[in-house]
Every structure is written in C-alpha cells, then in structure tokens.
C-alpha atoms as a PDB file:
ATOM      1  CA  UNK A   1      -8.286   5.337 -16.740  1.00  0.00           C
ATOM      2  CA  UNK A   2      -6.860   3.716 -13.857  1.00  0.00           C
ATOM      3  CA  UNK A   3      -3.572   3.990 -11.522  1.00  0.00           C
ATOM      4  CA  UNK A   4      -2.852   0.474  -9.341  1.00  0.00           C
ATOM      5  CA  UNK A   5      -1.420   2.190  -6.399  1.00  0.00           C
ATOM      6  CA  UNK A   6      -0.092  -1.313  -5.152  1.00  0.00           C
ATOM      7  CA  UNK A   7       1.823  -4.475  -6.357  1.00  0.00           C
ATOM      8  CA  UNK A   8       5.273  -5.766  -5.958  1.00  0.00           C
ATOM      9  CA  UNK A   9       7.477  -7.451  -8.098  1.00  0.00           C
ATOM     10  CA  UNK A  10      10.285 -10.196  -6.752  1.00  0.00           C
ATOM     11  CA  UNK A  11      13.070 -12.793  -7.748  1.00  0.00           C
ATOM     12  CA  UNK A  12      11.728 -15.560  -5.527  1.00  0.00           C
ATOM     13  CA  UNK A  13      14.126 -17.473  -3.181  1.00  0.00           C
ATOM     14  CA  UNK A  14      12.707 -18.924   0.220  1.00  0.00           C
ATOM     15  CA  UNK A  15      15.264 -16.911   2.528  1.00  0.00           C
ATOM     16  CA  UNK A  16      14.018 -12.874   1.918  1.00  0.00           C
ATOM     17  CA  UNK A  17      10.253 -14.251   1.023  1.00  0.00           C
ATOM     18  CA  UNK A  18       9.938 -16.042   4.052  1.00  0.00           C
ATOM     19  CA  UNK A  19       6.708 -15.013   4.471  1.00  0.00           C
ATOM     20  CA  UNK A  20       5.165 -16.569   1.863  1.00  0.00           C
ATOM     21  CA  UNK A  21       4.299 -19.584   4.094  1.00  0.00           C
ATOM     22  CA  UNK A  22       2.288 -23.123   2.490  1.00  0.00           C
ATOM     23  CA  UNK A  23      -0.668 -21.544   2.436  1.00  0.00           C
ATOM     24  CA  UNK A  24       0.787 -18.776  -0.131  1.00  0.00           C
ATOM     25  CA  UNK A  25       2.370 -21.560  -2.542  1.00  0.00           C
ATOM     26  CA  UNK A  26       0.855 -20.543  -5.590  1.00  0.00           C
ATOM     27  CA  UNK A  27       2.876 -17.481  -5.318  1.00  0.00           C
ATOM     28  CA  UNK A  28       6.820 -18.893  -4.606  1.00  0.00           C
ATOM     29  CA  UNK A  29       8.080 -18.094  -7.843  1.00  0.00           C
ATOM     30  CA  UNK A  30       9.094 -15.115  -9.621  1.00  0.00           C
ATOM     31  CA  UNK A  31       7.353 -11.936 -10.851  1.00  0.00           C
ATOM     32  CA  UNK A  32       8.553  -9.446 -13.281  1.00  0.00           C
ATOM     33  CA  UNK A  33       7.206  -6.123 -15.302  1.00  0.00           C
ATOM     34  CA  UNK A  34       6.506  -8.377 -18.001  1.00  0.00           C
ATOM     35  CA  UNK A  35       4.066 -10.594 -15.823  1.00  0.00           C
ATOM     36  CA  UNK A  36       1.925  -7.741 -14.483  1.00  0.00           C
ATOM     37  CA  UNK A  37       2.055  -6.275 -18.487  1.00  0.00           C
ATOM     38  CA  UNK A  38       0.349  -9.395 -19.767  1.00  0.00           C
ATOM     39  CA  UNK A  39      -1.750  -9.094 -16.391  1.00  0.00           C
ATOM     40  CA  UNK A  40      -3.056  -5.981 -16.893  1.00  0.00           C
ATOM     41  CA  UNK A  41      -3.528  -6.055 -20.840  1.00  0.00           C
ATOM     42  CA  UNK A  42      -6.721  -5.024 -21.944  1.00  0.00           C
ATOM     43  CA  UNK A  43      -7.930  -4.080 -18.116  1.00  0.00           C
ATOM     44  CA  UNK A  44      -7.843  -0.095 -18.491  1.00  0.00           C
ATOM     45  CA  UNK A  45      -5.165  -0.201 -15.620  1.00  0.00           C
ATOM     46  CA  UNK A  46      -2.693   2.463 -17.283  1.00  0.00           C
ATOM     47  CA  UNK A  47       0.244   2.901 -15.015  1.00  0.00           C
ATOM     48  CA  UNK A  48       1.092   1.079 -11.964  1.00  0.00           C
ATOM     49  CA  UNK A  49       3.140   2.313  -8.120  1.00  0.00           C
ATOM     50  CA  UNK A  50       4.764  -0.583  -7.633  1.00  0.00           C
ATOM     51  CA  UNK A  51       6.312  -1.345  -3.720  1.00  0.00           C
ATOM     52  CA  UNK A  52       8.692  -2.624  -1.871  1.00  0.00           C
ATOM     53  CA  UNK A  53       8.781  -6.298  -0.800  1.00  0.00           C
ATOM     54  CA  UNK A  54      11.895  -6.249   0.497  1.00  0.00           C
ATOM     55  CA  UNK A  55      13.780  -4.286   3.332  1.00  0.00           C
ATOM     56  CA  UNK A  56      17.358  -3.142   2.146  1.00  0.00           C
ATOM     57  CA  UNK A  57      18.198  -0.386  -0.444  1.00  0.00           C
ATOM     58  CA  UNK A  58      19.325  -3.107  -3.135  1.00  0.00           C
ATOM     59  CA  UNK A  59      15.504  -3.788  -3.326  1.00  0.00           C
ATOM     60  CA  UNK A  60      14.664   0.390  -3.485  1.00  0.00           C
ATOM     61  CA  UNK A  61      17.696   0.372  -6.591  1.00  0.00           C
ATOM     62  CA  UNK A  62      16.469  -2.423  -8.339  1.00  0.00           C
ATOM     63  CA  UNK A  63      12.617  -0.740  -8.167  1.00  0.00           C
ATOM     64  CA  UNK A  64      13.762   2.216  -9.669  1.00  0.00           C
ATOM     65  CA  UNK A  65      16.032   0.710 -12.060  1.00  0.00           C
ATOM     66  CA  UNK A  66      12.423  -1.395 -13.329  1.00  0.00           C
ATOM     67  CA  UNK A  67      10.715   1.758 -13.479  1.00  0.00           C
ATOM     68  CA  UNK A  68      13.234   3.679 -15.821  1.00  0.00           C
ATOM     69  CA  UNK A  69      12.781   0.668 -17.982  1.00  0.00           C
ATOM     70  CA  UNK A  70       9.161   0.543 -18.229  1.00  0.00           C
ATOM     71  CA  UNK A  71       6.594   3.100 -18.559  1.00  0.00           C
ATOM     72  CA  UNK A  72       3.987   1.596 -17.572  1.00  0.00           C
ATOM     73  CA  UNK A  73       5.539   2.057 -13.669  1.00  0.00           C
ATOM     74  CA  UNK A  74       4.753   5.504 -13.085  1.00  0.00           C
ATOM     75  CA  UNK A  75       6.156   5.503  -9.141  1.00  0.00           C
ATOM     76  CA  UNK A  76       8.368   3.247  -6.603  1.00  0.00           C
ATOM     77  CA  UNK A  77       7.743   3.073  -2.867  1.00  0.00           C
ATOM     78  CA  UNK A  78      10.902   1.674  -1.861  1.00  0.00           C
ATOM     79  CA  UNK A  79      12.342   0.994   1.455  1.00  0.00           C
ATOM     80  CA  UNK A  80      14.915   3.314   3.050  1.00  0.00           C
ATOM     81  CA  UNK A  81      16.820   3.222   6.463  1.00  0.00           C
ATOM     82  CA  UNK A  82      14.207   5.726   8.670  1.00  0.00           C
ATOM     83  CA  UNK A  83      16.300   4.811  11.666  1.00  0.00           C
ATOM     84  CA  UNK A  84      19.547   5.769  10.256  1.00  0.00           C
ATOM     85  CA  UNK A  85      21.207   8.456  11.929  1.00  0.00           C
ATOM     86  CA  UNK A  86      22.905   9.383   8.023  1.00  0.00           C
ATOM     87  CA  UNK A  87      19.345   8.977   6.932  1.00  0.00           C
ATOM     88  CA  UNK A  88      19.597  12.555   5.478  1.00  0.00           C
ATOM     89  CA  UNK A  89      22.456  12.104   3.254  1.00  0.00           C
ATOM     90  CA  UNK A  90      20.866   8.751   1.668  1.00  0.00           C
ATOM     91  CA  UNK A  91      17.967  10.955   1.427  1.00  0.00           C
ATOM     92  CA  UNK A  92      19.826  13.272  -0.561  1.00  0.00           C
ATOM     93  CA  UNK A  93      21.243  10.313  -2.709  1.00  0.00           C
ATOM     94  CA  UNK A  94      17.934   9.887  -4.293  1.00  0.00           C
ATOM     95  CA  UNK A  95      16.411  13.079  -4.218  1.00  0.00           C
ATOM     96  CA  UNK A  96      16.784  13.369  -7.945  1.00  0.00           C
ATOM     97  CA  UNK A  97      15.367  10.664  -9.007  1.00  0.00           C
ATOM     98  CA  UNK A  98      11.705  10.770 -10.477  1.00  0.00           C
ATOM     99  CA  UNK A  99      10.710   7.557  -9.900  1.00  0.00           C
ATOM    100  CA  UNK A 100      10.673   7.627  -5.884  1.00  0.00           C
ATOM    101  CA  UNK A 101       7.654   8.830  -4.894  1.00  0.00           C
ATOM    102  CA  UNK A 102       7.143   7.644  -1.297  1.00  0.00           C
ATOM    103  CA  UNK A 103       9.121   5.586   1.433  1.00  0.00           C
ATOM    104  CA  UNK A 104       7.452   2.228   3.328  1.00  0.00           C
ATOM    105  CA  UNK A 105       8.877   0.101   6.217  1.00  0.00           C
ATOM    106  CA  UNK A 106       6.670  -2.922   7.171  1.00  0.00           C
ATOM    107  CA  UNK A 107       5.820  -1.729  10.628  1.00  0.00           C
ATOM    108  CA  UNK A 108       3.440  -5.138  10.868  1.00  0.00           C
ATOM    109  CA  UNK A 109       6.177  -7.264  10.781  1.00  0.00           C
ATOM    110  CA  UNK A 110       8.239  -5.348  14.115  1.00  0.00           C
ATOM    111  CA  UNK A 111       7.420  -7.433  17.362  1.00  0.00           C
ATOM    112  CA  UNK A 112       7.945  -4.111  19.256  1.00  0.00           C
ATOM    113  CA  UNK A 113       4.232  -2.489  19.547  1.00  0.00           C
ATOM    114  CA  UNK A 114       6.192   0.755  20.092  1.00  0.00           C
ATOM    115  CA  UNK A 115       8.490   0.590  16.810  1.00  0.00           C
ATOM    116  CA  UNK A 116       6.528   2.862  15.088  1.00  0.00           C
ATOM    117  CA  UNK A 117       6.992   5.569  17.986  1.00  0.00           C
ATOM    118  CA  UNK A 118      11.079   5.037  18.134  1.00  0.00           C
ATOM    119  CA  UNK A 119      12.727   8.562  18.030  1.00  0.00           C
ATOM    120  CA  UNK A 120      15.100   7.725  15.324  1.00  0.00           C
ATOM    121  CA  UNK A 121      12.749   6.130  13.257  1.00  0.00           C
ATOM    122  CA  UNK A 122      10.527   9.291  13.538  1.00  0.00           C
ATOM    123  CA  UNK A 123      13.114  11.840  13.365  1.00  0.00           C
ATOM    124  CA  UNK A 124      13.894   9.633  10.104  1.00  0.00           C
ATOM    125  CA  UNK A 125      10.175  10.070   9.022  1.00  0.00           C
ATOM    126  CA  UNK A 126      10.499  14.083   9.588  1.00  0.00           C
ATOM    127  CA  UNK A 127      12.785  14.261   6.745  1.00  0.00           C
ATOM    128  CA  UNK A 128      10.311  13.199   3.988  1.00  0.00           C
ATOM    129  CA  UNK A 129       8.487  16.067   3.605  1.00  0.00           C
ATOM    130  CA  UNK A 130      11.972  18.315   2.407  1.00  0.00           C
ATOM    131  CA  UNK A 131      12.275  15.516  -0.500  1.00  0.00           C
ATOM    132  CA  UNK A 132       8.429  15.276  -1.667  1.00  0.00           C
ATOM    133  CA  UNK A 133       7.841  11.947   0.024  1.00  0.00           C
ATOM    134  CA  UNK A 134       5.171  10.113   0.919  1.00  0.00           C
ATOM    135  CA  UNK A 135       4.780   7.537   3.810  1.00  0.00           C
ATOM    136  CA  UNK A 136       2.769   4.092   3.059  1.00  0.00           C
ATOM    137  CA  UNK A 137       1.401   2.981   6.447  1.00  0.00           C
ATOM    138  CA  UNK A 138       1.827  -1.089   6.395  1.00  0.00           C
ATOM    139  CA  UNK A 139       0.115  -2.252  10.247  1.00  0.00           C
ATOM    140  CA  UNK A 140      -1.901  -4.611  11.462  1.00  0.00           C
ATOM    141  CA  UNK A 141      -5.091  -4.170  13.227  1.00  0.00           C
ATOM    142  CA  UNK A 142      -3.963  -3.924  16.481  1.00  0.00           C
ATOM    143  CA  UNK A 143      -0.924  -1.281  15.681  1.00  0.00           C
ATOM    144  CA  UNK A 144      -3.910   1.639  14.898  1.00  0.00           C
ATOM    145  CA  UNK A 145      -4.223   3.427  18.158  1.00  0.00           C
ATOM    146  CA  UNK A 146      -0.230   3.856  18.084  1.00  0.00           C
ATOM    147  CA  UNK A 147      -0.605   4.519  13.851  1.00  0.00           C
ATOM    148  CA  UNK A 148      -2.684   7.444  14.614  1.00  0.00           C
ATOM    149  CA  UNK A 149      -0.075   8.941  17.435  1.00  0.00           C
ATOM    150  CA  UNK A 150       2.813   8.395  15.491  1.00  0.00           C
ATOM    151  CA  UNK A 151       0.677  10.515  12.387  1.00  0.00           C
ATOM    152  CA  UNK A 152      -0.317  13.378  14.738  1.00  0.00           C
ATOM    153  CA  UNK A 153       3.797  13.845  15.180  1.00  0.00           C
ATOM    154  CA  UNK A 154       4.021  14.925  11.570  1.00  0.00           C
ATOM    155  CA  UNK A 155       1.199  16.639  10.521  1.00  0.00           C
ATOM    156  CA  UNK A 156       2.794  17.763   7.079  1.00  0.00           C
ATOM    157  CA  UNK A 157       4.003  14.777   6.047  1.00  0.00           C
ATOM    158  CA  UNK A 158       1.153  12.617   3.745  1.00  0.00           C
ATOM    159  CA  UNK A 159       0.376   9.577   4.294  1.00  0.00           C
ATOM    160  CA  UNK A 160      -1.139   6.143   2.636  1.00  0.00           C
ATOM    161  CA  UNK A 161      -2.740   3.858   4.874  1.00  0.00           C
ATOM    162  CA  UNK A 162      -2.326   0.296   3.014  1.00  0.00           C
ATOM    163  CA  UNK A 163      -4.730  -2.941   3.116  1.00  0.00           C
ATOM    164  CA  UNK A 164      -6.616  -0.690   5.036  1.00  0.00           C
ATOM    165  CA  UNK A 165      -4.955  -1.562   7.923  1.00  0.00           C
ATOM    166  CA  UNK A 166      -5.257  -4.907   7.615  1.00  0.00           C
ATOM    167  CA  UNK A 167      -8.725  -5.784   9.727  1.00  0.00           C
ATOM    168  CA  UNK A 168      -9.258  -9.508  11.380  1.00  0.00           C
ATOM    169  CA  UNK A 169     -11.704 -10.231   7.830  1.00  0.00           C
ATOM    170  CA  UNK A 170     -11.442 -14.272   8.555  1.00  0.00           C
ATOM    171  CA  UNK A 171     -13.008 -13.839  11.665  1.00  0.00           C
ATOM    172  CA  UNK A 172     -15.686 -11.207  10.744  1.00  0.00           C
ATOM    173  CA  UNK A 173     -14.220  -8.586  13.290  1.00  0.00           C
ATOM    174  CA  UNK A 174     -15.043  -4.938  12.614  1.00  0.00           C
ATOM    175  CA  UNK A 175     -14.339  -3.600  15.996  1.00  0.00           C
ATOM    176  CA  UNK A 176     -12.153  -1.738  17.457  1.00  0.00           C
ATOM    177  CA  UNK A 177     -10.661  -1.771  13.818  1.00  0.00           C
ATOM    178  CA  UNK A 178     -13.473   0.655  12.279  1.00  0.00           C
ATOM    179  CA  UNK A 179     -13.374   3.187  15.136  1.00  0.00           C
ATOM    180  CA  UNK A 180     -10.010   3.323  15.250  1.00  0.00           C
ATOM    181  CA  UNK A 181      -9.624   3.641  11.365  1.00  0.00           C
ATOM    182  CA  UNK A 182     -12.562   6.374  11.435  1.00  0.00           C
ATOM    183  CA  UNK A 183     -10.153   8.222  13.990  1.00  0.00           C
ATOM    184  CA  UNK A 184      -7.064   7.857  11.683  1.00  0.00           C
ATOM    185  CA  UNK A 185      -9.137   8.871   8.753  1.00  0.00           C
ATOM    186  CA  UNK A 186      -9.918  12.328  10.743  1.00  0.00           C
ATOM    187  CA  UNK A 187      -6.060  13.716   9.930  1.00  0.00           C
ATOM    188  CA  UNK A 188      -6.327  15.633   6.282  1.00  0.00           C
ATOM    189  CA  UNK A 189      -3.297  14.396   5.719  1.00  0.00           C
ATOM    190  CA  UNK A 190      -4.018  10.704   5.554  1.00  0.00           C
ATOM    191  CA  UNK A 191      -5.091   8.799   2.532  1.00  0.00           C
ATOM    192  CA  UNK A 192      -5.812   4.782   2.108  1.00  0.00           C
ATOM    193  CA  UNK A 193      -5.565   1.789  -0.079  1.00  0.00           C
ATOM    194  CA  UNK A 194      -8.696  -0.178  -0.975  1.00  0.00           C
ATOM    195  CA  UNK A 195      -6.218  -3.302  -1.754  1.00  0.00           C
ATOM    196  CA  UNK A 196      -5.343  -6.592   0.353  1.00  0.00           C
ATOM    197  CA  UNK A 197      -8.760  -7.260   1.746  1.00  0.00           C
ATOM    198  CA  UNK A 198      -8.735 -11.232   0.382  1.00  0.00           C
ATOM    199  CA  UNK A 199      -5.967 -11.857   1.760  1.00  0.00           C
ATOM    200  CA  UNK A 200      -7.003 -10.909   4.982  1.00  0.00           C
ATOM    201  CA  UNK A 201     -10.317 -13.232   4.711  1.00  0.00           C
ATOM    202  CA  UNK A 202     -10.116 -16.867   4.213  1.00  0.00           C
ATOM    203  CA  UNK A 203      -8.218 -18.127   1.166  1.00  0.00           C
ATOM    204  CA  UNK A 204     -10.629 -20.211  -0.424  1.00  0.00           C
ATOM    205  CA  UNK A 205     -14.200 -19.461   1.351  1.00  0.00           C
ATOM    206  CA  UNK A 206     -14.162 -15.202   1.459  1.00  0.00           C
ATOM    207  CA  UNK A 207     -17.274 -14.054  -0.112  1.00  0.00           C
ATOM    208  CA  UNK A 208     -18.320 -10.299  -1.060  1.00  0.00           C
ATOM    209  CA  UNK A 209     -20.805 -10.180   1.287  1.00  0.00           C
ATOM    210  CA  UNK A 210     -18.007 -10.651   3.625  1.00  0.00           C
ATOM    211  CA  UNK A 211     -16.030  -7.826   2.577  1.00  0.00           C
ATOM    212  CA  UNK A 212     -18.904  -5.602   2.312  1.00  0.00           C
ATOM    213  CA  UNK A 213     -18.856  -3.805   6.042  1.00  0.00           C
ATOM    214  CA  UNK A 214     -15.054  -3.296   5.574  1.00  0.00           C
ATOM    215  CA  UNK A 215     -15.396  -1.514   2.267  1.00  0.00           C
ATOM    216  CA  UNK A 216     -18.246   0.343   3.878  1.00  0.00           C
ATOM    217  CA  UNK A 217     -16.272   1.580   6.759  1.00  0.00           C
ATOM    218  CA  UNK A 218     -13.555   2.744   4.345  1.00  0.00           C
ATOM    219  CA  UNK A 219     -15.746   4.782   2.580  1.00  0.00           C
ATOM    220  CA  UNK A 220     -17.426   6.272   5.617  1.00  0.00           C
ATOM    221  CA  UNK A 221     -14.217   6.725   7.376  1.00  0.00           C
ATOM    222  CA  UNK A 222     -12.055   8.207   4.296  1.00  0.00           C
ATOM    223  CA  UNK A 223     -14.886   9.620   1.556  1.00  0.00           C
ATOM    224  CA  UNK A 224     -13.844   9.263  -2.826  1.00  0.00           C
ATOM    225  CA  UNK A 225     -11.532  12.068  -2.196  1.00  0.00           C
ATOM    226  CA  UNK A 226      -8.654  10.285  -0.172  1.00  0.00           C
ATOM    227  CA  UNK A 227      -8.880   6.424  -1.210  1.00  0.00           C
ATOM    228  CA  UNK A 228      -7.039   5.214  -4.586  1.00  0.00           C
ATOM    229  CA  UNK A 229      -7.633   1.444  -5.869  1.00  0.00           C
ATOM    230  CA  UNK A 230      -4.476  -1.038  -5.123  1.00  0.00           C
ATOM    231  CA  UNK A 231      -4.607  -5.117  -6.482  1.00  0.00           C
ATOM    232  CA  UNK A 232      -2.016  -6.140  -4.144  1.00  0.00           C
ATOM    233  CA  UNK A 233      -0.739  -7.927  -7.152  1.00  0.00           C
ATOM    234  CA  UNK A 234       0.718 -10.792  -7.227  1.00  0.00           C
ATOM    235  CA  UNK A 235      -0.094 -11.523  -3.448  1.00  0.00           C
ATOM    236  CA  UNK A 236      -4.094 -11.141  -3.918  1.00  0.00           C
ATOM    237  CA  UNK A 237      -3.420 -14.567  -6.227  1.00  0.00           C
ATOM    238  CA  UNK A 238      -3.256 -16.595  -3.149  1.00  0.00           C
ATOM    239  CA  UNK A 239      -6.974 -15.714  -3.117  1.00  0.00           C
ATOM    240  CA  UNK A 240      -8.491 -14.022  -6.221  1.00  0.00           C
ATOM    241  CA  UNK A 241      -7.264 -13.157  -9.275  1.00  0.00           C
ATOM    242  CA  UNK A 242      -6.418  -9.783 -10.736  1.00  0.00           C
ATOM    243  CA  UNK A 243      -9.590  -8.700 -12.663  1.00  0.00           C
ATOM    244  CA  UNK A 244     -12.028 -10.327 -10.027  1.00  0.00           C
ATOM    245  CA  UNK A 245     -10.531  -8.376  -7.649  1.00  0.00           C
ATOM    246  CA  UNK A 246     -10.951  -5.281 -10.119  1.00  0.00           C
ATOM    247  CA  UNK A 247     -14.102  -5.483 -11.156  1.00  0.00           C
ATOM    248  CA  UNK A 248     -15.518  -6.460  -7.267  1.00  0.00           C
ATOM    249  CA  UNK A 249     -13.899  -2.712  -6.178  1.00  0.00           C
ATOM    250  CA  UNK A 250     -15.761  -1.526  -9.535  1.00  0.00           C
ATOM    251  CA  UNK A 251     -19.017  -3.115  -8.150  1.00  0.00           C
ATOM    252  CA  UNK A 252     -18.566  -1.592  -4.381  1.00  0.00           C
ATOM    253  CA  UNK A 253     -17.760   1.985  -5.968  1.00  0.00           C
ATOM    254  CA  UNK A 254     -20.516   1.851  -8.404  1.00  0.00           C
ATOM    255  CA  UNK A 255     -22.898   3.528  -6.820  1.00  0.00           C
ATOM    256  CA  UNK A 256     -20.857   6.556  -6.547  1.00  0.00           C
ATOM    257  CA  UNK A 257     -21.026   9.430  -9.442  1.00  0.00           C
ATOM    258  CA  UNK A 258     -18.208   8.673 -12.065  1.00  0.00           C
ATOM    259  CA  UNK A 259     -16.404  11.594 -10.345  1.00  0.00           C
ATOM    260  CA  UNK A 260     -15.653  10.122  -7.384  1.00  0.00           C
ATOM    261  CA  UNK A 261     -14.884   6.977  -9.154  1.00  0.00           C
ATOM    262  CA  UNK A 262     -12.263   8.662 -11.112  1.00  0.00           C
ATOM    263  CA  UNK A 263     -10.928  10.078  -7.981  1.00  0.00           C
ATOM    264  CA  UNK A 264     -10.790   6.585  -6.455  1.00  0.00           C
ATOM    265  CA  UNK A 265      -8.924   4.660  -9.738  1.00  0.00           C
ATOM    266  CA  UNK A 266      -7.111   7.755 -11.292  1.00  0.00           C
ATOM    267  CA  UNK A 267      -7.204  11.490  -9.854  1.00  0.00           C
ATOM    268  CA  UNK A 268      -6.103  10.764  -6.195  1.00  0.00           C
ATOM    269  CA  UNK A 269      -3.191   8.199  -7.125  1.00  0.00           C
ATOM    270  CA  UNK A 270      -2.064  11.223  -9.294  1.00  0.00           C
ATOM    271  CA  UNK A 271      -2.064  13.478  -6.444  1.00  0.00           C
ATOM    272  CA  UNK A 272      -1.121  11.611  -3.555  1.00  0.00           C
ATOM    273  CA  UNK A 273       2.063  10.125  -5.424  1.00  0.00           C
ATOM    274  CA  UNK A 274       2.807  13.177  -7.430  1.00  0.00           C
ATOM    275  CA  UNK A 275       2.657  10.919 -10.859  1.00  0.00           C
END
C-alpha cells in the first residue's frame, strides 16, 4: 500500500502559474482528480495528500472541496495567512474540517532570507499545534541554516521538510546542503519528502546515478522512520513520468527490510498527516 504525500492539482492560466516558465511547457494546462486517478490506476498508490499550488484561501477551499469529493484524497495542505494578525479566528474557521491536515507557505519563493524568522509569521506558525496541524517546509538550499532556527522556535509543532530541501542536483552540489540537512534532521520533530529531486537535476540529461548521493544523505540524515514517498505530480512531468519516478524510489529503498519500506510509502504518511 502506498500514500503520495505530494502532488497538486490546478486550473492553468499564465498569471497565478507564473512559474511554470518555457522550460516547464509540457505542464501549462490543467490538472484535475480525474487526471492523477487514471495516473495512478493500477500503481498500488491508494490515497493521495494533495498541496497547495497557490497562495490565497480560495485555493485551500477549493482543495478541500476536491477532497470531500474524492476518496482517493485522504489530506489537503493548503495555504493559510501565517502572518495574519486574525490568523486565529481563520484558524478556527477550519478547525472542523477533516480534510486539512497541515498548512504550507512557499518560503522559497520570499526574496527576504529572513521571511521565515518574521514574528508574525511565527507567532502565526505557534498556533498549529492547538488545531492538529502540520507544517510542510518548502526552501531552497540556501534557506537551511535559517529552516533549522526557525524549527528550534517550535519544538512541538511537526514538521515536513519537502523536495528535500531542494539541493543544487544540476550542478552535482552536495555541500553545505547535506550537513545542513543532517542538522535539521537532528529535531524529532522533523520529517521529509523523498519527492522533487528531477526537477531539481537537469530536465532531459538527470541520471540515477546522479541522484544517488542525495537519496543517500536523506536516508542517513532522516532514517525509514521519518521520510514518506511524494511524486511531485504533475510537476515531476517536466522531467520523468509518474511510475519511473515510483519505481526509481522503489529501487533506492530496496535494500531496506519491507518494514521500513512500509514506513517510507504507507505507515509514516499515516502518522505524520493524521490520515
């Protein structure tokens, strides 16, 4: 059995998904619950977190409002206003709702290096715990050292690192990326997505053997019992496709006892995102 801890779904248009630049073409164009269903037919994927793309509570709404429709989507991580001073009452607003299982803001995109250490964004990220929330980490590389200050403020709040903090793969960097991801992985309370590792590499030339030291580090740095499997769905298409991606985390993980591979694909997604 297996739990996709990450993919998004989206109504194209070129304004909100400005990101998706040339390079990313193959992916300007909708997808829907019924696109990942066909995807993931006959893959033993059996439920699915799906995330937020976009940063406004009409995107958190519509998530939700997928998920009560289809039960294959076991959890949302939507996006809610950390920085808000009412953040508490919006809390409150969805605190009965079974779908939300976690909260994301994509701290990569900020241009301030010290966004993720704003008081009202932190006094914002204090409040999860009370509602059963967890906290998907989305950084770059170079936003770790600050990552693993901002986590040592809340050291009951869980987290989920994603992309594995997103490591310079195209240009076969490991360092300081490893040591400060080792250091990260040291707080309990932190947890991490083996997902968006293509798309970090070169499009069209990444190779296995590529990936291999990152995937290593991972599993040095954060052991079976806090990493859960994520496709990245439909961004990873830019680069791979949904059951090569699969089966190449299958192939790293192999050589672990079908335990910990459970843990990795099923037990911990169950835990981490109360499913």
């Amino acid at each position: 059995m297996i739990i996709d801890t990450h993919h998004h779904f989206w109504n194209y248009n070129p304004v909100e998904f400005d990101w998706i630049d040339d390079e990313m073409a193959a992916i300007r164009k909708n997808f829907l619950p019924e696109d990942l269903a066909s995807t993931i037919h006959n893959s033993g994927v059996d439920g699915v977190v799906t995330v937020q793309a976009r940063q406004c509570l009409e995107e958190t709404d519509w998530l939700l409002q997928l998920a009560s429709e289809n039960e294959f989507i076991k959890g949302v991580v939507g996006w809610l206003p950390l920085a808000n001073k009412n953040i508490q009452t919006i809390l409150d607003q969805y605190r009965g709702n079974r779908w939300l299982k976690g909260v994301r803001h994509v701290v990569q995109g900020e241009p301030d290096p010290e966004f993720i250490l704003g008081e009202a964004f932190n006094q914002g990220v204090s409040q999860l715990k009370e509602y059963g929330l967890v906290y998907d980490i989305l950084i770059l590389e170079h936003q770790l050292a600050n990552t693993i200050r901002f986590v040592d403020r809340h050291p009951d709040q869980q987290f989920v690192v994603d992309h594995i903090a997103k490591p310079k793969i195209k240009t076969n960097e490991i360092q300081p990326w490893q040591n400060l991801l080792k250091e990260l992985a040291r707080r309990e309370n932190v947890s991490c997505k083996i997902s968006g590792m293509v798309t970090e590499a070169d499009y069209e030339h990444w190779t296995e053997v590529q990936l291999q030291p990152y995937f290593d580090a991972v599993l040095e740095a954060f052991g079976p019992a806090r990493l859960m499997f994520g496709s990245d769905w439909p961004v990873c298409q830019v680069a791979t496709n949904y059951s090569e991606w699969l089966q190449l985390v299958k192939r790293q993980v192999s050589t672990l006892s079908s335990e910990e591979q459970n843990l990795i694909f099923y037990h911990n997604a169950l835990k981490a995102y109360q499913l």
